[in-house]
Protein backbone atom coordinates (compact mmCIF):
# COMPACT_ATOMS: atom_id res chain seq x y z
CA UNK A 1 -16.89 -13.45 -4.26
CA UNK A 2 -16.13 -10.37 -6.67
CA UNK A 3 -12.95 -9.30 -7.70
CA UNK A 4 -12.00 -6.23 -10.04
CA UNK A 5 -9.13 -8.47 -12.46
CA UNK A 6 -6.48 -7.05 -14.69
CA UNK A 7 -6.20 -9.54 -17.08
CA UNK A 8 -3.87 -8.07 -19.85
CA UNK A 9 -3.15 -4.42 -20.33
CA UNK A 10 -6.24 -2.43 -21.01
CA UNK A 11 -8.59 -5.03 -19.80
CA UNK A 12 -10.28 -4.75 -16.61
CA UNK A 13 -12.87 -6.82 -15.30
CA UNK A 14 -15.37 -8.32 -12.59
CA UNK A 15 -14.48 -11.75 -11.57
CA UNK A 16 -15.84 -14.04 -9.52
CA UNK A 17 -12.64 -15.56 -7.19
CA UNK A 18 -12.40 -17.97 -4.50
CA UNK A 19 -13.35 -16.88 -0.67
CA UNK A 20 -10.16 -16.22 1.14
CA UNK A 21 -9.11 -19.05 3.35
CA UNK A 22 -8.34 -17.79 7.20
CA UNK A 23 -5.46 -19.39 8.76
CA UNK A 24 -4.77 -19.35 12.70
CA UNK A 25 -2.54 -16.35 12.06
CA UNK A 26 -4.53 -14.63 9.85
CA UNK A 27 -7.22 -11.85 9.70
CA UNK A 28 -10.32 -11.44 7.02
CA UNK A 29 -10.28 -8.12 6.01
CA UNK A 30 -13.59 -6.26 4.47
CA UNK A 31 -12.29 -4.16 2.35
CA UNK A 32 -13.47 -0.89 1.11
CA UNK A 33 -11.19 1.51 -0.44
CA UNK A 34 -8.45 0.37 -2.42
CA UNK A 35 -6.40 3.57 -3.97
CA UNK A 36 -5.12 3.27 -7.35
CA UNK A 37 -1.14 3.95 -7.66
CA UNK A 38 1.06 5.22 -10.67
CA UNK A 39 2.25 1.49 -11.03
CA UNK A 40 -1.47 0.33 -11.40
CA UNK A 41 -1.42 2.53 -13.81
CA UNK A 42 1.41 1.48 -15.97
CA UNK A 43 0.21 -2.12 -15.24
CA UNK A 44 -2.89 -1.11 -17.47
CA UNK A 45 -0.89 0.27 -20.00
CA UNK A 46 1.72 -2.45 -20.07
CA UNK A 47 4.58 -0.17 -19.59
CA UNK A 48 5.24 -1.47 -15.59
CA UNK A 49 8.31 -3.95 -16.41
CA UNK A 50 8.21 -6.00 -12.98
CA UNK A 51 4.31 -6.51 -12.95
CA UNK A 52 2.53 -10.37 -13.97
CA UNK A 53 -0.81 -10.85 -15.71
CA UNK A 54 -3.64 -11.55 -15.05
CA UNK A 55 -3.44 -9.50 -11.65
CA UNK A 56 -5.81 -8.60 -9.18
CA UNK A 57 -4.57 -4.75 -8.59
CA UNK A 58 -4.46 -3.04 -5.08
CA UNK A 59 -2.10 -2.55 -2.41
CA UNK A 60 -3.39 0.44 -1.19
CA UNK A 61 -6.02 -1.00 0.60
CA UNK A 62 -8.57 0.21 3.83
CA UNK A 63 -11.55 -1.73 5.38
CA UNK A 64 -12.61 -3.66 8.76
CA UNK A 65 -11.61 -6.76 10.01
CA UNK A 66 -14.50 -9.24 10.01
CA UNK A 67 -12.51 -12.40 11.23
CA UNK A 68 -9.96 -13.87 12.61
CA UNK A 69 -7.90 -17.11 13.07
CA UNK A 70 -6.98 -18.61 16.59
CA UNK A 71 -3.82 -17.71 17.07
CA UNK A 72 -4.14 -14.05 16.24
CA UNK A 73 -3.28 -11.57 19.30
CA UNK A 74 -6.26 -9.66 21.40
CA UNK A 75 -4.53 -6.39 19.85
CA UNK A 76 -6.41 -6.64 16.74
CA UNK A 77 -10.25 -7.02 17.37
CA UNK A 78 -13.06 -7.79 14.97
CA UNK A 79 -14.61 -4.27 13.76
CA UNK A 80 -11.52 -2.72 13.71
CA UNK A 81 -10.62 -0.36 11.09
CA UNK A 82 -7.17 -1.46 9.45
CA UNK A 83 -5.03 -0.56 6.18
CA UNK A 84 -2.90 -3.21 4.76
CA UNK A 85 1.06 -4.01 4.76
CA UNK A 86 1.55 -5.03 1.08
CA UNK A 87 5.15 -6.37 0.94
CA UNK A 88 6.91 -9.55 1.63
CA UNK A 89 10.04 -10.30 2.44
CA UNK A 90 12.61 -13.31 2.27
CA UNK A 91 14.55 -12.76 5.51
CA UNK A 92 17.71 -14.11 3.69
CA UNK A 93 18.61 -11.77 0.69
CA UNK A 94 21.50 -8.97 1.11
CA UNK A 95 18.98 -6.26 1.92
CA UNK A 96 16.51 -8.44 4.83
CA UNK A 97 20.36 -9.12 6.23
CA UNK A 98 20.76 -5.57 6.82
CA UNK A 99 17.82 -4.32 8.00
CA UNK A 100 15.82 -3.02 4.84
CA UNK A 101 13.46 -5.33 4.02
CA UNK A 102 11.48 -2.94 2.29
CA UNK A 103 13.87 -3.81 -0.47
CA UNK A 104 14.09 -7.45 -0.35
CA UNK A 105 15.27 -8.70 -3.62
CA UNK A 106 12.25 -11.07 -3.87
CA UNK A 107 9.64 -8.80 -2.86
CA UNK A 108 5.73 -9.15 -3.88
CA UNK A 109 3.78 -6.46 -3.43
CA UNK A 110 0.14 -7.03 -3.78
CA UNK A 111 -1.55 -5.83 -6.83
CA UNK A 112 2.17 -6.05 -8.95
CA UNK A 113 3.71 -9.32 -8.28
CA UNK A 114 0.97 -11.39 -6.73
CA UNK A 115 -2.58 -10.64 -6.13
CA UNK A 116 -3.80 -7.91 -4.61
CA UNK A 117 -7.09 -6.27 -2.46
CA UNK A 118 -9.71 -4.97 -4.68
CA UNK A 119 -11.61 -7.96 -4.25
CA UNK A 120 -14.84 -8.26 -1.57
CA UNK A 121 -12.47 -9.80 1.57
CA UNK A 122 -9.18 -10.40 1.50
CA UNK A 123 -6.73 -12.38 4.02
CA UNK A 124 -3.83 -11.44 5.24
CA UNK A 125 -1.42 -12.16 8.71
CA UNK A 126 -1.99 -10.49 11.43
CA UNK A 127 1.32 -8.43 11.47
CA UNK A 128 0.61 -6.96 7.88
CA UNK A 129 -2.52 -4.93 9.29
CA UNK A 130 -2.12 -1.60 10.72
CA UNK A 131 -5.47 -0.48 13.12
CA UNK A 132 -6.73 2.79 14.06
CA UNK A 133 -9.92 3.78 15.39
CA UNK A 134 -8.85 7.81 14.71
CA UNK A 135 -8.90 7.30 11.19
CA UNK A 136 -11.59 7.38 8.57
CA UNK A 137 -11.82 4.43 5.81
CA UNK A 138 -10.59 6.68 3.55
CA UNK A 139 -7.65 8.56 5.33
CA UNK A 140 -6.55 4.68 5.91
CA UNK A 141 -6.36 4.25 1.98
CA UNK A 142 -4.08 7.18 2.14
CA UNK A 143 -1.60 5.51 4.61
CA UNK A 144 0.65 3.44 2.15
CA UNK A 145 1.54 6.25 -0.34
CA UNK A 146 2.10 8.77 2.46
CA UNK A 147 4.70 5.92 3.65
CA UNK A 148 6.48 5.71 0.55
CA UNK A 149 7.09 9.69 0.30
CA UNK A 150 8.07 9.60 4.13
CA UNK A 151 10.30 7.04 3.65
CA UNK A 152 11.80 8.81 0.63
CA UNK A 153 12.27 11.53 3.46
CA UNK A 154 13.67 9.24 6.06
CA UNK A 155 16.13 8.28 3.42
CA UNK A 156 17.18 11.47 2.77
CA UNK A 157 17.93 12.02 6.22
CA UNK A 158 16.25 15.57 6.55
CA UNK A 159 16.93 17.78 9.69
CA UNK A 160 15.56 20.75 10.73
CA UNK A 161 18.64 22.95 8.88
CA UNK A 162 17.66 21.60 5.54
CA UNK A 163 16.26 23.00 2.37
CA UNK A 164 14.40 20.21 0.76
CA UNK A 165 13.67 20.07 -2.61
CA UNK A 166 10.48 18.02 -3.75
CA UNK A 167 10.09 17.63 -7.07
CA UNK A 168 6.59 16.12 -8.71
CA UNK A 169 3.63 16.85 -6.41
CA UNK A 170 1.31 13.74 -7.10
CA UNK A 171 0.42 11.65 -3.46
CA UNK A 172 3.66 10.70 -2.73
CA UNK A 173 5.58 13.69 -3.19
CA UNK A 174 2.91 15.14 -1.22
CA UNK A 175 3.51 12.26 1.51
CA UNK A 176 7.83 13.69 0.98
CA UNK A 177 6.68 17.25 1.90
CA UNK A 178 4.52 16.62 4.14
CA UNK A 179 7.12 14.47 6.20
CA UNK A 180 9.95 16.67 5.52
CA UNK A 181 7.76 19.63 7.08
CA UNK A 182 7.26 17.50 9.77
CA UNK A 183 10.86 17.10 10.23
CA UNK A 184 11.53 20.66 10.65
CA UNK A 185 12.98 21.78 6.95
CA UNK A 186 12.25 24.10 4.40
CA UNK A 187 10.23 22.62 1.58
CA UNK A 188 10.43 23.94 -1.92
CA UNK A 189 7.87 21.97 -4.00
CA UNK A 190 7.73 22.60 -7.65
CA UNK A 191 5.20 20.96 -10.45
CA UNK A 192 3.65 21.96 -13.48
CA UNK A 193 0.28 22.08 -12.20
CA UNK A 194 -0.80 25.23 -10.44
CA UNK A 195 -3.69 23.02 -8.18
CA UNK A 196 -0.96 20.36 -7.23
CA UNK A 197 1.37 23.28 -5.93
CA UNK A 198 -1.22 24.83 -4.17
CA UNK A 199 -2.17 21.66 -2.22
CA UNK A 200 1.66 21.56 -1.72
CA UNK A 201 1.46 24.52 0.44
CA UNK A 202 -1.06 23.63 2.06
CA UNK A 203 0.83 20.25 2.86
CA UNK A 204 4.08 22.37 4.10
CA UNK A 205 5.92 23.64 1.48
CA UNK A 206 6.91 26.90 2.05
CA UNK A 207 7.73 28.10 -1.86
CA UNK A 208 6.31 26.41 -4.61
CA UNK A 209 8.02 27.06 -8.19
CA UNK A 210 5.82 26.15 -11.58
CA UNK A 211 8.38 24.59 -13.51
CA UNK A 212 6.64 25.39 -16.56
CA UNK A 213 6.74 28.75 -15.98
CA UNK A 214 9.70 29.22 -14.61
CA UNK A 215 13.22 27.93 -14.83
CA UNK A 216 13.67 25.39 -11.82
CA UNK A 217 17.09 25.38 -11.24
CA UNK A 218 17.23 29.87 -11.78
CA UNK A 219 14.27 29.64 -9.28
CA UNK A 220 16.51 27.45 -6.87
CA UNK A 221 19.55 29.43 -7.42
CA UNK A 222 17.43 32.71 -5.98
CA UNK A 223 16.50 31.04 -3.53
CA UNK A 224 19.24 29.74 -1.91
CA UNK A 225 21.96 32.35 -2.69
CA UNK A 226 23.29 30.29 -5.48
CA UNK A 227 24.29 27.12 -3.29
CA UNK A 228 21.37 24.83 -4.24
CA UNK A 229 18.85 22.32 -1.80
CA UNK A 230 20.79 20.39 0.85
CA UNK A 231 18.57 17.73 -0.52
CA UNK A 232 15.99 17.11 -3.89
CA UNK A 233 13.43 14.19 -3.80
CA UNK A 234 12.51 12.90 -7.30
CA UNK A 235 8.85 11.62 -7.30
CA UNK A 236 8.64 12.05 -11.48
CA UNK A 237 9.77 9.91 -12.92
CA UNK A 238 11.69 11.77 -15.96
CA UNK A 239 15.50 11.68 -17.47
CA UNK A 240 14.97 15.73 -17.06
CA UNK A 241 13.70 15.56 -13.73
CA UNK A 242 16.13 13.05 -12.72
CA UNK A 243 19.17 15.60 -13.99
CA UNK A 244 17.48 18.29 -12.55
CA UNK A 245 17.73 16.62 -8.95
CA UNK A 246 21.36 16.31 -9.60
CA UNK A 247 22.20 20.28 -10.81
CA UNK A 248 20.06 21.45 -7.74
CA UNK A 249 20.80 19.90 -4.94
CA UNK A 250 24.59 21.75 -2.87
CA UNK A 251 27.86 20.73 -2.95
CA UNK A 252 27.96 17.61 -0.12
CA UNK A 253 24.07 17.33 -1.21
CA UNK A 254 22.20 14.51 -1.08
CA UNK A 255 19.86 12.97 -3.92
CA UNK A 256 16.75 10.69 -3.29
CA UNK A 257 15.12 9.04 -6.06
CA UNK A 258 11.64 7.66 -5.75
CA UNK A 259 10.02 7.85 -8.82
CA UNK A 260 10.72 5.42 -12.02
CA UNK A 261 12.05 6.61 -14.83
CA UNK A 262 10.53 6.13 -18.18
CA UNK A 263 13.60 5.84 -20.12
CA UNK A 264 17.66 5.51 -19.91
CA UNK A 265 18.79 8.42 -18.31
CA UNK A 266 21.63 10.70 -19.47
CA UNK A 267 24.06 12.78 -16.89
CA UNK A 268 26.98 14.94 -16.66
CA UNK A 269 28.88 12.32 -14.40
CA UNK A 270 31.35 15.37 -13.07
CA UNK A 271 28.80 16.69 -11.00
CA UNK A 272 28.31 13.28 -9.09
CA UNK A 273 32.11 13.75 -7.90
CA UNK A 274 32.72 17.62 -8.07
CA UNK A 275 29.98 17.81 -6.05
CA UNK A 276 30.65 14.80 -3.76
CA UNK A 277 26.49 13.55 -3.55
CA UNK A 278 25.03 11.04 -1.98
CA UNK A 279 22.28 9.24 -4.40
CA UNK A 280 20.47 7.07 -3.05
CA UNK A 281 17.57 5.20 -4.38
CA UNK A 282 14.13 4.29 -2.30
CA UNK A 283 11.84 1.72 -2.44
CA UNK A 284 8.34 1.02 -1.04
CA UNK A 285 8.68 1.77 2.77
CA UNK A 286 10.20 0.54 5.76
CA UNK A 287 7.39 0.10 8.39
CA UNK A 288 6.52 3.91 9.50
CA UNK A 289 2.98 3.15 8.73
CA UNK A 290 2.54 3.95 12.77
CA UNK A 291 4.57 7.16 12.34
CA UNK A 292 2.21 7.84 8.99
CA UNK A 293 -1.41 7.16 10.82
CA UNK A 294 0.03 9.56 13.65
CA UNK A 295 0.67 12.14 11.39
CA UNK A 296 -2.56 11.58 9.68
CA UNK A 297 -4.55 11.35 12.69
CA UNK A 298 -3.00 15.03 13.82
CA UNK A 299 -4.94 16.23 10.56
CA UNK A 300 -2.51 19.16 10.19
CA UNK A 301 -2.57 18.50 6.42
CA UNK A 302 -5.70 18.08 4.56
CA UNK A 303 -5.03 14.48 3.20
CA UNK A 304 -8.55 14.07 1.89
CA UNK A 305 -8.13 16.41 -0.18
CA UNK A 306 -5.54 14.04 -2.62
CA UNK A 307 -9.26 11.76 -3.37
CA UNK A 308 -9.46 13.13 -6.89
CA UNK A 309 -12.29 10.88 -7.32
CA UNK A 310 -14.37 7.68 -5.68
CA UNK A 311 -15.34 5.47 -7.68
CA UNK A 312 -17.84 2.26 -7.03
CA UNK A 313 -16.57 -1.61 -8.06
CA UNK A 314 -18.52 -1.92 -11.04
CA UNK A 315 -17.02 1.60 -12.90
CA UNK A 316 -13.34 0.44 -11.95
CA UNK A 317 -12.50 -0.17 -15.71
CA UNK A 318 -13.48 3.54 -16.15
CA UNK A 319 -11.63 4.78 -13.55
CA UNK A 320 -8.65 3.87 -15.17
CA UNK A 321 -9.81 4.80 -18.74
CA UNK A 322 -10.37 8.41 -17.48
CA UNK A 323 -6.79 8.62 -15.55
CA UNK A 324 -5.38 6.89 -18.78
CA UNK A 325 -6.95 9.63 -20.49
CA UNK A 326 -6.17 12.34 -18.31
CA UNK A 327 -3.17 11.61 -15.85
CA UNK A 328 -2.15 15.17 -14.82
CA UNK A 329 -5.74 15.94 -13.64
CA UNK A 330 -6.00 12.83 -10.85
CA UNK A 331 -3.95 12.91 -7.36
CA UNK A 332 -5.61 9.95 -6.28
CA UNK A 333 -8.59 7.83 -7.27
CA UNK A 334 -10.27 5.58 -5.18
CA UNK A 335 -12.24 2.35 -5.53
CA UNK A 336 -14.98 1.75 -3.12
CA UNK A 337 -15.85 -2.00 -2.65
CA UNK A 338 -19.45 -2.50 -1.36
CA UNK A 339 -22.09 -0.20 -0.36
């Protein structure tokens, strides 16, 4: 069967793999959209520092299940529609013991660490798929980085009285404002692309500042009355943008990192205590992919409208030469596998 195979940086390539073995507890998956993710990304370039070669890339993965093993409950039915669950986790580190194994300390997640589902079929247990019959193929491909921004949100414990800073409007700072609309706050959104912040709005955020054309934190300061956000979400990835979550966010505010930074990161350490902040890191997603296809399946946002681009199997090595080429331009691409 065909698989799209990373096998060094820059190299992509159509492979010819193994068919996936079905266990009792298992389901064969069809799979037909696999989204591409900023880590892909940086796997391709070489700059993703906890990704293995040669790799099989995709853990944001759609398609219909075409099999299944004994043992596997009546719940899940052949021809259902289904996105995938792409972590694992030990059950024994410090973070499984607590509850947050979206954390685990030895977690693979497809595509990164061990291989993922742009391939033809792929196998996986029965409690990693996620069904709906409400969604399209392609709104299911969406599920997994709308999880990781509403689990940024989740982390940042937003409430109704908040003012919630989102900063980087790529999918899933997109998934952040769209679940901290949902919560009840006020979303400020700010980018330095003019279409990203204006599918922002349309996503829930209820002021949008162009950080390249306006100073973020004077912006902030106008807007609150000079007290800052009750809470900022990073989903950059930048030592500036990383500061910048610091100096905006209140006095007893909270900070939520999601995005990796691409170098060390400098701060004014005063403001961590003078301030008295909670910063907190997150990581993947706990499982609120049900509270994630709900939300999709209400289609108050217009979540289709992230597919920058499809692309077919054979023109996946393209795909990521254009986004290599021309990141600020792509929300998200997606790889269709099969006809």
């Amino acid at each position: 069967m065909k698989a799209i195979s990373m096998p060094a940086p820059g190299r992509v390539e159509i492979v010819d793999i193994p068919e996936p073995q079905v266990g009792p507890d298992d389901v064969l998956v069809e799979v037909r959209y696999v989204g591409l993710c900023g880590s892909d990304l940086g796997m391709y370039r070489g700059t993703f520092a906890i990704g293995t070669y040669p790799r099989i890339p995709g853990h944001e993965a759609s398609g219909t299940v075409v099999a299944k093993g004994a043992s596997v409950p009546d719940t899940i039915c052949e021809g259902s529609r289904v996105t995938l669950w792409p972590y694992t986790e030990c059950g024994l580190c410090p973070a499984c013991r607590v509850g947050r194994p979206n954390c685990c300390q030895y977690n693979e997640t497809l595509g990164l660490q061990r291989d993922g589902a742009l391939a033809e079929c792929f196998a996986i247990h029965y409690s990693r798929v996620f069904a709906s019959d409400v969604l399209s193929l392609q709104e299911l491909a969406l599920v997994e980085p709308m999880s990781v921004g509403y689990h940024a949100a989740n982390r940042g414990q937003v409430s109704e009285t908040d003012s919630v800073l989102v900063i980087g409007c790529g999918t899933i700072g997109l998934g952040a404002v769209a679940a901290a609309k949902r919560k009840g706050a006020t979303v400020i959104a700010t980018d330095i692309d003019d279409g990203k912040l204006e599918l922002a709005a349309t996503f829930g955020a209820q002021h949008t500042i162009n950080a390249s054309e306006q100073d973020l934190l004077d912006g902030i300061s106008q807007m609150t009355g000079d007290e800052g956000v009750d809470l900022a979400i990073e989903a950059v990835g930048l030592p500036q943008t990383f500061r910048q979550a610091v100096e905006a966010v209140c006095y007893a505010g909270r900070v939520v990192y999601v995005g990796y930074a691409k170098g060390e990161v400098c701060y004014d350490t005063t403001q961590f205590v003078r301030k008295e902040l909670d910063i907190r890191g997150s990581r993947n997603s706990l499982r609120v992919f049900p509270a994630v296809i709900r939300m999709l399946a209400e289609r108050q946002q217009p979540f289709l409208e992230l597919i920058t681009k499809v692309y077919p199997a054979d023109q996946a090595g393209q795909a990521f030469r254009d986004w290599d080429a021309d990141p600020g331009s792509v929300a998200k691409i997606l790889v269709r596998m099969g006809h």
